[in-house]
Protein backbone atom coordinates (compact mmCIF):
# COMPACT_ATOMS: atom_id res chain seq x y z
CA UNK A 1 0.00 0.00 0.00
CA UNK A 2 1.10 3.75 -1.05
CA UNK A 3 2.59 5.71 1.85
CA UNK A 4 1.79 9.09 2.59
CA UNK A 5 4.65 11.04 3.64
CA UNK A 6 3.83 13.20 6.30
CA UNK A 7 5.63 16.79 6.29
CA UNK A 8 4.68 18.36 10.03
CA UNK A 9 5.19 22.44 10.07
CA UNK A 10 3.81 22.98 13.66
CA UNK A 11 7.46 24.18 14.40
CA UNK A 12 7.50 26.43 11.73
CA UNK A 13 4.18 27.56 10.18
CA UNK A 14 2.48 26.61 13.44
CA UNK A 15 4.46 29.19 16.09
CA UNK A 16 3.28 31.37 12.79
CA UNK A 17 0.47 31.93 14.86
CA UNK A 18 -0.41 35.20 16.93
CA UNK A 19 0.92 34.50 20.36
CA UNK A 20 2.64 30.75 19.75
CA UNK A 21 5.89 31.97 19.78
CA UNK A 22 7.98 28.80 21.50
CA UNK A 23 11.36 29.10 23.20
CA UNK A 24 14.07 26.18 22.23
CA UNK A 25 13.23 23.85 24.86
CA UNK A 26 9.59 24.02 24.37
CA UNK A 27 10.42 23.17 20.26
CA UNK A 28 12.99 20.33 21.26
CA UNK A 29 10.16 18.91 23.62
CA UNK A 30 7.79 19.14 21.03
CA UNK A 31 10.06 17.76 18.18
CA UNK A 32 10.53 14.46 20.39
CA UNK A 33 7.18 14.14 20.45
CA UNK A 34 6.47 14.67 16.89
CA UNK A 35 9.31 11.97 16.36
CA UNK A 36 7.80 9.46 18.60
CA UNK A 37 4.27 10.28 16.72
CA UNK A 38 6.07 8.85 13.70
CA UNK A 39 6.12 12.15 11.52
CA UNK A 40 8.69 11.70 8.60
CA UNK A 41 9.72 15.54 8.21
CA UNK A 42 9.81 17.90 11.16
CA UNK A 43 10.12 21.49 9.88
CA UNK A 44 11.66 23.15 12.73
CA UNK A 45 11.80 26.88 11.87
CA UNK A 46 13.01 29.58 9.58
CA UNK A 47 16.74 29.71 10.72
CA UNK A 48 17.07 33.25 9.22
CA UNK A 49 14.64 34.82 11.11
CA UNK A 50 16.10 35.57 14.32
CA UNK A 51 19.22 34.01 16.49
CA UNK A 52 16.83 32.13 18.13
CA UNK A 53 15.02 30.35 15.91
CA UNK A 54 18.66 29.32 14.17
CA UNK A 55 19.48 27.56 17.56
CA UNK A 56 15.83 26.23 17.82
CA UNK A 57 16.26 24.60 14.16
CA UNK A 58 19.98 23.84 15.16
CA UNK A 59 19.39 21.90 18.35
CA UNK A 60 16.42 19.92 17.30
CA UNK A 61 19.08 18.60 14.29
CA UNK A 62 21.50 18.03 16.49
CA UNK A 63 19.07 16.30 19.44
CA UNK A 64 15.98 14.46 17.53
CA UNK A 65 16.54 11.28 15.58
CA UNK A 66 13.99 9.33 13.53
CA UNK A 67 12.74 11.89 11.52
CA UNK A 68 13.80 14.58 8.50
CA UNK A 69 15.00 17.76 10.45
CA UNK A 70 14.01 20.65 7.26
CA UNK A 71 14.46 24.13 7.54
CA UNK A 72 12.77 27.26 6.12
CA UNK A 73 14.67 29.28 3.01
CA UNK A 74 13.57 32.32 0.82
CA UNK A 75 15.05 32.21 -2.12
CA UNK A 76 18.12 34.20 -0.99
CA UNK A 77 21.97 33.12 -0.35
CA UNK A 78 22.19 34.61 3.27
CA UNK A 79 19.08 32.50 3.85
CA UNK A 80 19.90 29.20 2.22
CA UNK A 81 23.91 29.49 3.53
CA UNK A 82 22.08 30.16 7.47
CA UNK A 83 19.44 27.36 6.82
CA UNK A 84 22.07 24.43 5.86
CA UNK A 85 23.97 25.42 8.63
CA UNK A 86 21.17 24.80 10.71
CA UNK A 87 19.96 21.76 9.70
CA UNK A 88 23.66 20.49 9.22
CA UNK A 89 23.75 18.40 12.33
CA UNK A 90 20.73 16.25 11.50
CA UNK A 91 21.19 13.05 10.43
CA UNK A 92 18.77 13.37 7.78
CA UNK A 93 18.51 17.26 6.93
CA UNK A 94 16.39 19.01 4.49
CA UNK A 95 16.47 23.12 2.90
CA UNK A 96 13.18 24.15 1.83
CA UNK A 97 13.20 27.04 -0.15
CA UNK A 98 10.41 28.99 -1.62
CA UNK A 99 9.68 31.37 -4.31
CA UNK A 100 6.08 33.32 -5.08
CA UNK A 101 5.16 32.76 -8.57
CA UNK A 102 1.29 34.12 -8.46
CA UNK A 103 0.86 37.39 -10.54
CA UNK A 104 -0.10 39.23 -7.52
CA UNK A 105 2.92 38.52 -5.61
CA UNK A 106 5.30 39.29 -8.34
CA UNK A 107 4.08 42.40 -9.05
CA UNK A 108 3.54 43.76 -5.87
CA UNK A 109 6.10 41.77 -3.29
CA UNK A 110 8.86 41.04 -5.30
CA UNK A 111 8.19 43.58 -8.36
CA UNK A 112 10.17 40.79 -10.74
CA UNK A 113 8.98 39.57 -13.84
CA UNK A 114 8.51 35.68 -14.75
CA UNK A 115 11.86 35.28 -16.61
CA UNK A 116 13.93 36.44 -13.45
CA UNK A 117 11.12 34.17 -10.94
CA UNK A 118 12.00 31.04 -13.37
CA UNK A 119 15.82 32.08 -13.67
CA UNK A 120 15.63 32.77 -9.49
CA UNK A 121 13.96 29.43 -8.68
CA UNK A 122 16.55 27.23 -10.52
CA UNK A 123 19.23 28.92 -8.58
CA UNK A 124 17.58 28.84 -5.67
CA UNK A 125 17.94 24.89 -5.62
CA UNK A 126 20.90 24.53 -7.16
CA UNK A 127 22.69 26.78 -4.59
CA UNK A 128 20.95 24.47 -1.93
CA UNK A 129 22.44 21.67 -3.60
CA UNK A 130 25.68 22.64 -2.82
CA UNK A 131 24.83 22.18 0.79
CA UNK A 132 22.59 19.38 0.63
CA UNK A 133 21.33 16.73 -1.06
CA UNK A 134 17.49 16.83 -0.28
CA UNK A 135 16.21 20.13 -1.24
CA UNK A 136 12.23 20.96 -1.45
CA UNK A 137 10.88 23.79 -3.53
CA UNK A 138 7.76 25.72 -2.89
CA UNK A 139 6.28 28.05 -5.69
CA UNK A 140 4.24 30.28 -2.77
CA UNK A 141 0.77 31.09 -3.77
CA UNK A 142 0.69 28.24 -6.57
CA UNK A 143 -3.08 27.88 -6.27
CA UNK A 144 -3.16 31.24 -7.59
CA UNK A 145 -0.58 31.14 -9.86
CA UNK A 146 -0.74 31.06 -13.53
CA UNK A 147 -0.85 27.18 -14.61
CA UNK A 148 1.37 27.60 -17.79
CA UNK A 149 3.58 29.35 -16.15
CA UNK A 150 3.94 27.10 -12.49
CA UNK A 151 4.75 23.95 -14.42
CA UNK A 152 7.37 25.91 -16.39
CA UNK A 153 8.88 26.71 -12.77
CA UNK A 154 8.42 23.01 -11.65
CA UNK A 155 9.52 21.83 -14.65
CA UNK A 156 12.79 23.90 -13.64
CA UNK A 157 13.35 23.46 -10.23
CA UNK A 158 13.23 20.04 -10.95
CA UNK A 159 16.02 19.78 -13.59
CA UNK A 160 18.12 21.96 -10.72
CA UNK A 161 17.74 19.05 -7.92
CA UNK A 162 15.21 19.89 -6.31
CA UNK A 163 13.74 16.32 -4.56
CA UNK A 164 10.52 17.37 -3.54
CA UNK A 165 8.43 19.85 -5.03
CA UNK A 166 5.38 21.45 -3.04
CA UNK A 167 2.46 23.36 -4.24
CA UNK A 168 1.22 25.21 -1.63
CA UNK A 169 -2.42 26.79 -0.95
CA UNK A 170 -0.89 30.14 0.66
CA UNK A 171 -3.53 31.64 1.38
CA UNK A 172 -6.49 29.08 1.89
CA UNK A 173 -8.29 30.05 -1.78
CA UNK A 174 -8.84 27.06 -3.73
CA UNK A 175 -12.04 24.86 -3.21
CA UNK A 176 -11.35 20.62 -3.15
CA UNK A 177 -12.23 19.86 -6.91
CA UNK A 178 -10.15 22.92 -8.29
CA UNK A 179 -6.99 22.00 -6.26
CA UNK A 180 -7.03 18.28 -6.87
CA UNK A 181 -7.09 19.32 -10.04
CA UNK A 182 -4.34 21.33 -10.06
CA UNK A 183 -2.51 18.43 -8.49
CA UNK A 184 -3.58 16.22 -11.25
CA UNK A 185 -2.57 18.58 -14.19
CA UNK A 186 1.17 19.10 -13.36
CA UNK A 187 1.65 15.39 -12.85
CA UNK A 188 0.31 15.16 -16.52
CA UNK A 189 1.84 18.51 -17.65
CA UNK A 190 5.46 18.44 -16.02
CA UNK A 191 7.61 16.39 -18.45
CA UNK A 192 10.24 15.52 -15.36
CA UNK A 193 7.27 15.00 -13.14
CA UNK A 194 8.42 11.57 -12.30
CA UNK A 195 11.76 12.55 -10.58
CA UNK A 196 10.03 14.13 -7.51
CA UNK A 197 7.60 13.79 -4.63
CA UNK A 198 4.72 16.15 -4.99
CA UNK A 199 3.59 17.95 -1.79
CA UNK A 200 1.13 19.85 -0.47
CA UNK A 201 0.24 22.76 1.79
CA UNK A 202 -2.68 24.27 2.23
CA UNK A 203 -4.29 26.99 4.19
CA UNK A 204 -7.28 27.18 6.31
CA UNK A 205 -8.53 30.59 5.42
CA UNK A 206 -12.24 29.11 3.88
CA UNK A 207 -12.09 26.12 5.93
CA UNK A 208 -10.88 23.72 3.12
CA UNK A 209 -7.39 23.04 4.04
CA UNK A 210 -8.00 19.21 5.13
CA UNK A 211 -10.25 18.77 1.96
CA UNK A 212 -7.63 20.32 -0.19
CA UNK A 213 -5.31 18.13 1.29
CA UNK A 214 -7.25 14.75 0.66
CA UNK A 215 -7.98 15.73 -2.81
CA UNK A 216 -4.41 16.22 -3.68
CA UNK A 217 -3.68 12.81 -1.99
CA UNK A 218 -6.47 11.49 -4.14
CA UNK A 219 -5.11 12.96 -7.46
CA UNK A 220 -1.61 11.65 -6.72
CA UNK A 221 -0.16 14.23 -3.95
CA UNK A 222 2.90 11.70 -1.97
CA UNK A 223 3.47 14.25 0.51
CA UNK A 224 1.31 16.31 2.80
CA UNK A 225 2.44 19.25 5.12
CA UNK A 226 0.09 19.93 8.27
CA UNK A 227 0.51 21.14 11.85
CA UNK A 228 -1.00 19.74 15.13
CA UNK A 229 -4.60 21.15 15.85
CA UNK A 230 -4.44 22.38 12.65
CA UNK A 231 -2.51 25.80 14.03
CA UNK A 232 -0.85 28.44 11.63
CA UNK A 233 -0.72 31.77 10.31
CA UNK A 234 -4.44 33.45 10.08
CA UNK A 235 -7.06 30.61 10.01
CA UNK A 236 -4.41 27.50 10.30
CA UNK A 237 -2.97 24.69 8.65
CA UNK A 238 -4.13 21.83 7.71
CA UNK A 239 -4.77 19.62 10.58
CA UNK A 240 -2.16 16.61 10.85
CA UNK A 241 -4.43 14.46 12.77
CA UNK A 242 -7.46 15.06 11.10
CA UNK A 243 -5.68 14.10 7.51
CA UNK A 244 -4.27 10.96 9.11
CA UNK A 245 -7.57 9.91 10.46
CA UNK A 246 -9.26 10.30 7.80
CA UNK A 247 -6.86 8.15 5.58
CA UNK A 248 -7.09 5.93 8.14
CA UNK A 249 -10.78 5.56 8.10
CA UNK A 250 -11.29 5.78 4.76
CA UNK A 251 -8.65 3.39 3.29
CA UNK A 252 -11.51 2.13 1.08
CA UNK A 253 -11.33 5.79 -0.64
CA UNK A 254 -7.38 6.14 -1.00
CA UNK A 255 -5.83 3.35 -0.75
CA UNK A 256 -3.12 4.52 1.06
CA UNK A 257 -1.54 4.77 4.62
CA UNK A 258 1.13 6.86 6.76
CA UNK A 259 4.18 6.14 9.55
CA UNK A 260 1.72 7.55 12.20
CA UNK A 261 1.68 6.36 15.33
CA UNK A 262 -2.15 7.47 15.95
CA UNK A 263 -2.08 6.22 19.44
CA UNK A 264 0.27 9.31 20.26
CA UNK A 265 -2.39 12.01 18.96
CA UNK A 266 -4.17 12.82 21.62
CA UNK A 267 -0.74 13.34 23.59
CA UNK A 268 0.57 15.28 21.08
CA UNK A 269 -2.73 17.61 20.86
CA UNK A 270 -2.16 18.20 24.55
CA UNK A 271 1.44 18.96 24.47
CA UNK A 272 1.06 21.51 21.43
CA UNK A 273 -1.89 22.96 23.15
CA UNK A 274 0.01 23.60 26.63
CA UNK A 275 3.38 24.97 25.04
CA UNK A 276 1.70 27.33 22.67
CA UNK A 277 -1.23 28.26 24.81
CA UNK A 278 -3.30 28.13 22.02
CA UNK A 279 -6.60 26.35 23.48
CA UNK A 280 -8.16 23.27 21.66
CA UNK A 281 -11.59 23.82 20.55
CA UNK A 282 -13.76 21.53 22.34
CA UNK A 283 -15.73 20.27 19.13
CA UNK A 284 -12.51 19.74 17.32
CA UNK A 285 -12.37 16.54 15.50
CA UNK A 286 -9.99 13.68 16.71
CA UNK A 287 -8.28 15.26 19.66
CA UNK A 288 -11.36 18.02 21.08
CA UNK A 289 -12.64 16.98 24.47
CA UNK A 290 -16.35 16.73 22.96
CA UNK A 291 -14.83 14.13 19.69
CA UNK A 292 -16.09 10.90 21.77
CA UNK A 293 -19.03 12.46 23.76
CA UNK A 294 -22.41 11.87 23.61
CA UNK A 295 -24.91 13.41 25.51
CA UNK A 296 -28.93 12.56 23.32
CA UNK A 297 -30.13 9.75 24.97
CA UNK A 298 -30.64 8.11 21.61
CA UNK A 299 -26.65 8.20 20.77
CA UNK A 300 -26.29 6.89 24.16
CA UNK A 301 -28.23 4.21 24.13
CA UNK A 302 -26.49 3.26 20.52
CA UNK A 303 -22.86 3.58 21.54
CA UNK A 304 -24.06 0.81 24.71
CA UNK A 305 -25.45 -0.99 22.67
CA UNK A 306 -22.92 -0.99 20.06
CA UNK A 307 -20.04 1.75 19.95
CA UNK A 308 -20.11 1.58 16.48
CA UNK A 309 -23.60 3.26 15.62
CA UNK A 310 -22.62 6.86 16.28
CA UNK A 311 -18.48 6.37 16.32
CA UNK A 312 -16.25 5.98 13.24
CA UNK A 313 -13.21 6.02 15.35
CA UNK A 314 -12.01 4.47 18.40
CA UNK A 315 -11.35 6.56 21.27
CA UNK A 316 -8.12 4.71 22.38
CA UNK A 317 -7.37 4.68 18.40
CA UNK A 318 -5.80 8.04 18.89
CA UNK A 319 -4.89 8.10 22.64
CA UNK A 320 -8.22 8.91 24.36
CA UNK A 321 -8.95 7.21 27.81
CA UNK A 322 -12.69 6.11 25.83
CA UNK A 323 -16.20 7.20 25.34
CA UNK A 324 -17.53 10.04 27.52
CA UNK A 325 -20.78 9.84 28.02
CA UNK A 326 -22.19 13.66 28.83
CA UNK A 327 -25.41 13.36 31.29
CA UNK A 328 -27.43 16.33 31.00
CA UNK A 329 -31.32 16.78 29.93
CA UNK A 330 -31.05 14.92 26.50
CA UNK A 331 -29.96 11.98 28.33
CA UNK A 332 -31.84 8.50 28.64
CA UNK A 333 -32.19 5.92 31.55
CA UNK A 334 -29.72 3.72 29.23
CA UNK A 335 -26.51 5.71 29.88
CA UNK A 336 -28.06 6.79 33.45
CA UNK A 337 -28.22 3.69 34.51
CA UNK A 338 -24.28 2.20 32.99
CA UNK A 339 -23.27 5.42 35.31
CA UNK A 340 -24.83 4.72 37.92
CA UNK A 341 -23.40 1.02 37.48
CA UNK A 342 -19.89 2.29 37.40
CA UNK A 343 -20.49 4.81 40.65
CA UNK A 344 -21.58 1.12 42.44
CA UNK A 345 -24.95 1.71 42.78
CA UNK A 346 -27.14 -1.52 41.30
CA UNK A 347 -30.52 -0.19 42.14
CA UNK A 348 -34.10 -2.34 41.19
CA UNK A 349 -36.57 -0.88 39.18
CA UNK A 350 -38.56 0.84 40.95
CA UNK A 351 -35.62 2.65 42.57
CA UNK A 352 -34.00 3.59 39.47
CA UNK A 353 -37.08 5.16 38.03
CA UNK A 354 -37.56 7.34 41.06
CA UNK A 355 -34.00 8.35 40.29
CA UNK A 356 -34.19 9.17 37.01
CA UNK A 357 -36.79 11.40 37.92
CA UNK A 358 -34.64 13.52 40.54
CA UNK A 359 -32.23 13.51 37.54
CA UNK A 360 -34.45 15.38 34.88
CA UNK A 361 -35.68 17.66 37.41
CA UNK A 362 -31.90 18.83 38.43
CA UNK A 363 -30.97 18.29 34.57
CA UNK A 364 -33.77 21.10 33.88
CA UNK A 365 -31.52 23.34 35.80
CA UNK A 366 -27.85 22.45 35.17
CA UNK A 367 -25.70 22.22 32.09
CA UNK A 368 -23.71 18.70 32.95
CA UNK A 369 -24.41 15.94 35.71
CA UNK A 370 -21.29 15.53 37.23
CA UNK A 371 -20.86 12.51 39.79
CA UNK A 372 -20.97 14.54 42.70
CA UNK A 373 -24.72 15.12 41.41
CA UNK A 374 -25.64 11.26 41.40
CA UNK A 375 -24.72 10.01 44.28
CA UNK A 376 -26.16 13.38 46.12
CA UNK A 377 -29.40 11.89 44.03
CA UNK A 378 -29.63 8.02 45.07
CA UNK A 379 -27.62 8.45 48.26
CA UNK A 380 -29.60 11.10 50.05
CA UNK A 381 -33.09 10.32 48.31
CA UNK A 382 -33.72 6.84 46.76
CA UNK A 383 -30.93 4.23 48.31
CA UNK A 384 -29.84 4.30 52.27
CA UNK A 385 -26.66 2.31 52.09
CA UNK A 386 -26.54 0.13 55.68
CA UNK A 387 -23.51 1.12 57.86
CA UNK A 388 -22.38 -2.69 57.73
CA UNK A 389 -18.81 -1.05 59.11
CA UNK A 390 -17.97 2.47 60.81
CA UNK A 391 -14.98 4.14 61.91
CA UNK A 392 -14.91 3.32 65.55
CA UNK A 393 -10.93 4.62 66.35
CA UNK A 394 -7.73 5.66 64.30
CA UNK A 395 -4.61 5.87 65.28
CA UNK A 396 -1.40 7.12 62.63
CA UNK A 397 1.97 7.04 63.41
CA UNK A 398 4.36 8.81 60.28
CA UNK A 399 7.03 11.24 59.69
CA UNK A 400 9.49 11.39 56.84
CA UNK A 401 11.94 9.53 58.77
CA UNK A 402 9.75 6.65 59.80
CA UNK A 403 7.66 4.17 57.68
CA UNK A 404 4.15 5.39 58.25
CA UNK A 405 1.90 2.91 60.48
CA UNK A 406 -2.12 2.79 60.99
CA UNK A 407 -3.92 1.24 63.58
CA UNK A 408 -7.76 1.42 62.58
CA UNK A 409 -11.18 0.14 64.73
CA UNK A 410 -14.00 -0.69 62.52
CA UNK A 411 -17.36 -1.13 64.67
CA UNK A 412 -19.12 -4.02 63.01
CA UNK A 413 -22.63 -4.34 64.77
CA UNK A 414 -21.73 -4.37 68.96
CA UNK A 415 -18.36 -5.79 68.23
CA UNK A 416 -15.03 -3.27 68.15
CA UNK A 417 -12.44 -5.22 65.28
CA UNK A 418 -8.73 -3.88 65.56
CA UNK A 419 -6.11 -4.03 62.86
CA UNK A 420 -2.61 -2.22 62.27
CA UNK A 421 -0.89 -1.88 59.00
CA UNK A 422 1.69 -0.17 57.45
CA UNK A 423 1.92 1.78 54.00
CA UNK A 424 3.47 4.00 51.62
CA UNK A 425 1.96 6.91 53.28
CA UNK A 426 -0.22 7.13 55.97
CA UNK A 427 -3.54 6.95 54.11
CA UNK A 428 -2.32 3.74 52.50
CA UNK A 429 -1.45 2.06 55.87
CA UNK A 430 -5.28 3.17 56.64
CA UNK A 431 -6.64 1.54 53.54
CA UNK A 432 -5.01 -1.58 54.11
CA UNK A 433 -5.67 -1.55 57.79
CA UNK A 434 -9.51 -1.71 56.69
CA UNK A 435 -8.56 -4.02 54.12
CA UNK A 436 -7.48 -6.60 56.74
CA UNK A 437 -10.59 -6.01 59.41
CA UNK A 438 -12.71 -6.46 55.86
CA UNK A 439 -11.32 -9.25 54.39
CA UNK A 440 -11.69 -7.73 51.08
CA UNK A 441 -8.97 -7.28 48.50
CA UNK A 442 -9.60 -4.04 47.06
CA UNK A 443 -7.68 -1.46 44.53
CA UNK A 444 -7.72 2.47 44.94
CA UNK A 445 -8.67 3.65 41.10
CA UNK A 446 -8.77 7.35 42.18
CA UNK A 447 -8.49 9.80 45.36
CA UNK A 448 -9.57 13.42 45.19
CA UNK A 449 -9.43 15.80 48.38
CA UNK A 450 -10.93 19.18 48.41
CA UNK A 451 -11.86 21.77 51.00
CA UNK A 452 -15.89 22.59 51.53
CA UNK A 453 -15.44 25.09 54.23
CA UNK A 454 -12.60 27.92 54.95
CA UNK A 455 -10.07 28.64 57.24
CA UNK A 456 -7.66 26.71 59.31
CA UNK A 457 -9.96 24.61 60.58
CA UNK A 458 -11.91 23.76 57.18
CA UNK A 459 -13.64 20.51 56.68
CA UNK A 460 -12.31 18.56 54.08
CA UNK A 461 -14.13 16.23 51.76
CA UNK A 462 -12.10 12.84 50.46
CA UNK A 463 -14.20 10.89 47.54
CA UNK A 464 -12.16 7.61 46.63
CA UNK A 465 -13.08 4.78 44.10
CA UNK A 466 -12.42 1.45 44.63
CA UNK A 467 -12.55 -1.66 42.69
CA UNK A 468 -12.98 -5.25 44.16
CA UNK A 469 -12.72 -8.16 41.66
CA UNK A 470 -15.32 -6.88 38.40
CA UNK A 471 -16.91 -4.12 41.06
CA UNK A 472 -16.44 -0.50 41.07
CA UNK A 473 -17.94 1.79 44.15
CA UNK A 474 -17.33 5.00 44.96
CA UNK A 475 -17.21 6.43 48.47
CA UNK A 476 -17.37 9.73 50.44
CA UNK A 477 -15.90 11.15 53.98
CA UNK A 478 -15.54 14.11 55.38
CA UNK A 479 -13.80 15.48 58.59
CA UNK A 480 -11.35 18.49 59.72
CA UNK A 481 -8.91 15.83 59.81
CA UNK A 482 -7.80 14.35 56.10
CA UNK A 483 -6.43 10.97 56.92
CA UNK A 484 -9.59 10.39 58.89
CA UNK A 485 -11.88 11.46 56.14
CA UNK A 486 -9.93 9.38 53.75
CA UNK A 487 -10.48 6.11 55.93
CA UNK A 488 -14.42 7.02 56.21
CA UNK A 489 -14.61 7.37 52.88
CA UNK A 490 -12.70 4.23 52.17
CA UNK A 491 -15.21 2.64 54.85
CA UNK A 492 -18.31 4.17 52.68
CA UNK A 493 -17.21 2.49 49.56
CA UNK A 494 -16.67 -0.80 51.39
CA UNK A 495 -19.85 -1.04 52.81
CA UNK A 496 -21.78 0.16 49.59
CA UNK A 497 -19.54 -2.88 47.75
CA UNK A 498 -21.16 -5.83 50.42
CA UNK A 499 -24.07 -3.91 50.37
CA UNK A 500 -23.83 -4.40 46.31
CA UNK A 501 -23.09 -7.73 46.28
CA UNK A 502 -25.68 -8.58 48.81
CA UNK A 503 -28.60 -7.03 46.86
CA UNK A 504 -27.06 -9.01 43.70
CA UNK A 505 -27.29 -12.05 45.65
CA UNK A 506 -31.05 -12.27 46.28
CA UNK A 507 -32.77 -13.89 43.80
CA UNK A 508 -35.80 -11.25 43.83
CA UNK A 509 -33.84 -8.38 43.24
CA UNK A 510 -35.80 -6.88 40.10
CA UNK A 511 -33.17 -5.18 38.00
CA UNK A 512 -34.93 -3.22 35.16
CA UNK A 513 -34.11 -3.99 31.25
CA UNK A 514 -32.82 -1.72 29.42
């Protein structure tokens, strides 16, 4: 199967945009990643532009392996002499350089006719050659650039050594069927086609520059330049992972595939999105945090059923922890009920219908459901959980020169049962105190601690999850103390798990179908 190379510019066109600018660190960090994502050409800046940028470019050559390591050239000998010295360490190191060739950018930018922009453009390359052997060309503004003319140009840069040739959308103008088009024509056109890859870049300035993209791929495009989250100068680039996903989706359609690691999107999203400061749209596709969420009880009810239904994509295709299923008014008792489930609450019918009620009436009047919501819901209106266990005494030893120790009292009807244990830290020495008095094995899946009154003296809130062979509860203390409203709230879990798998037990338990 055809492989796409994939050309990623977030270094370069990316910190483009207004307020992305990245220091050297933050581009090495981000470089790695890209390399570990399984990109094939990192463009890592426009050496020429400032000191910085040349020891950006300079140390991610020197520093990243597994990938291309390009840099950024105008069509100038200062700039291609500062960009090979740049890219020099890499093992595999690329000078792009770049040339306008639309009529409105040689009249008005470079005021040069189109014999000195053809005569330029070979020498741009050739120069480049002297310094390396992989060169890329870019006629800037191609979409709008007179055809007869831009193969001429290709057909020239081409003869000069240039290795890849790129046709970029500068400024986001041309529509899907016109560009793929254009794509089409100079691999028919260009007599010397056939001794170079054919890129692409396109702008997001009409929101087309992922359909551009795929419609150059699908009229013979080998190479496609993009940035993470689609970032860029103006409107954006192209967006790597959305290109990649959908060539991955729709392999039926191109035929094709790329070296992407798509299990590393998500990560990458996030690390772009923290080091630039430029925020993810929630509703962006692939990597937003509303891609896998559902929140119309009919979509729910599909995705349990079968994921399939409303999902093209795996969640954990492309890094995500899984399905998020949003409860708010649109939701049905189908993915009300698998919450509820996953809280630990296994409630008969009658009691989850009375539930389901108090949840419409508070979704009427709230945005999202969160969990703190639910179990407010069934535990102080529909379900009194039995206080099978309760925190009789507690007794902590620690220090940070000492291994912490717990000795815990669980009242279990009139009877007072002691157990001591030591831990990691002194809530874990609690935990597994309890876990000895219990006789259950059970694993902490999450602790969260926060404050629900001020001052020194404020009473603190623990909410834990546990997890106890297949069965997931959550439980809640609260105290001015922490470690002893971490134990109750270990204790609450515990007894809503026995009471659990006591009301699973009975043979009359009505559950209700779904």
């Amino acid at each position: 199967m055809k492989r796409i190379i994939i050309f990623d510019t977030t270094l370069r066109d990316g910190e483009q945009s207004p307020g992305a600018s990245l220091d050297t660190n933050s581009k090495i960090e981000i470089a790695r990643q890209l390399a570990r994502l399984g990109v094939d050409v990192i463009e890592a800046g426009f050496p020429i532009a400032s000191k910085g940028d040349f020891n950006a470019v300079h140390k991610v050559a020197s520093t990243v392996k597994g990938a291309s390591i390009c840099g950024l050239a105008r069509s100038i000998k200062s700039d291609i002499e500062v960009c090979a010295e740049a890219v020099k360490p890499a093992r595999s190191p690329r000078i792009h350089v770049f040339l306008a060739t639309s009529k409105i950018h040689m009249q008005y930018k470079l005021k040069k006719a189109e014999s000195e922009i053809l005569k330029l453009a070979a020498w741009a390359v050739g120069y480049a050659r002297n310094f390396c052997d992989d060169v890329e060309f870019s006629p800037e503004d191609a979409s709008r650039s007179d055809r007869d003319f831009l193969c001429k140009v290709i057909e020239s840069v081409i003869k000069a050594g240039a290795k890849t040739v790129n046709i970029p959308d500068t400024v986001g103008y041309a529509m899907p069927m016109e560009f793929g088009s254009l794509i089409k024509e100079i691999k028919t056109r260009v007599p010397n086609i056939d001794k170079t890859i054919i890129s692409v870049h396109c702008h997001n300035d009409l929101g087309m520059g992922v359909s551009n993209s795929l419609s150059a791929i699908e009229n013979g495009a080998e190479q496609v330049e993009c940035t993470i989250n689609g970032i860029g100068e103006r409107a954006g680039n192209a967006s790597l992972e959305e290109i990649v996903m959908a060539l991955e989706t729709r392999k039926d359609i191109f035929g094709v595939t790329t070296s992407i690691n798509k299990k590393e999107l998500y990560k990458t999203s996030r690390l772009v999105s923290k080091l630039t400061g430029i925020v993810v749209q929630p509703n962006k596709a692939i990597v937003g945090q509303n891609a896998f969420a559902h929140e119309a009880g009919i979509h729910q009810d599909g995705v349990l059923k079968k994921r399939s239904t409303y999902e093209i994509i795996k969640p954990q295709d492309v890094g995500f922890g899984g399905t998020r299923l949003v409860l708010g008014k649109h939701s049905g008792r189908h993915a009300f009920n698998e919450r509820l489930q996953k809280l630990g609450f296994e409630l008969d019918e009658a009691e989850l219908l009375k539930a389901f009620e108090r949840f419409k009436a508070l979704a009427d009047k709230k945005k999202e459901i969160f969990d703190e919501d639910l179990l407010s819901i069934v535990e102080d209106g529909i379900v009194s959980i039995p206080e099978i266990y309760r925190l009789d005494d507690l007794n902590i030893v620690s220090g940070n020169k000492i291994t912490p120790k717990a000795t815990i009292g669980l009242k279990k009807g009139a009877r007072v049962l002691n157990k001591s244990s030591s831990g990691d830290g002194p809530v874990d020495a609690c935990y597994k105190a309890i876990d000895a008095i219990t006789g259950l094995k059970c694993k902490l899946l999450d602790y969260s601690l926060k404050s629900i009154t001020g001052g020194k003296d404020a009473l603190g809130e623990v909410s834990v999850r546990i997890k106890s062979n297949k069965d997931e509860v959550s439980g809640r203390g609260t105290s001015t103390d922490i470690i002893e409203a971490s134990a109750k709230a270990y204790v609450n879990a515990v007894n809503k798990l026995i009471f659990n798998r006591s009301r699973k037990a009975r043979p009359d338990s009505a559950k209700l179908k779904l």
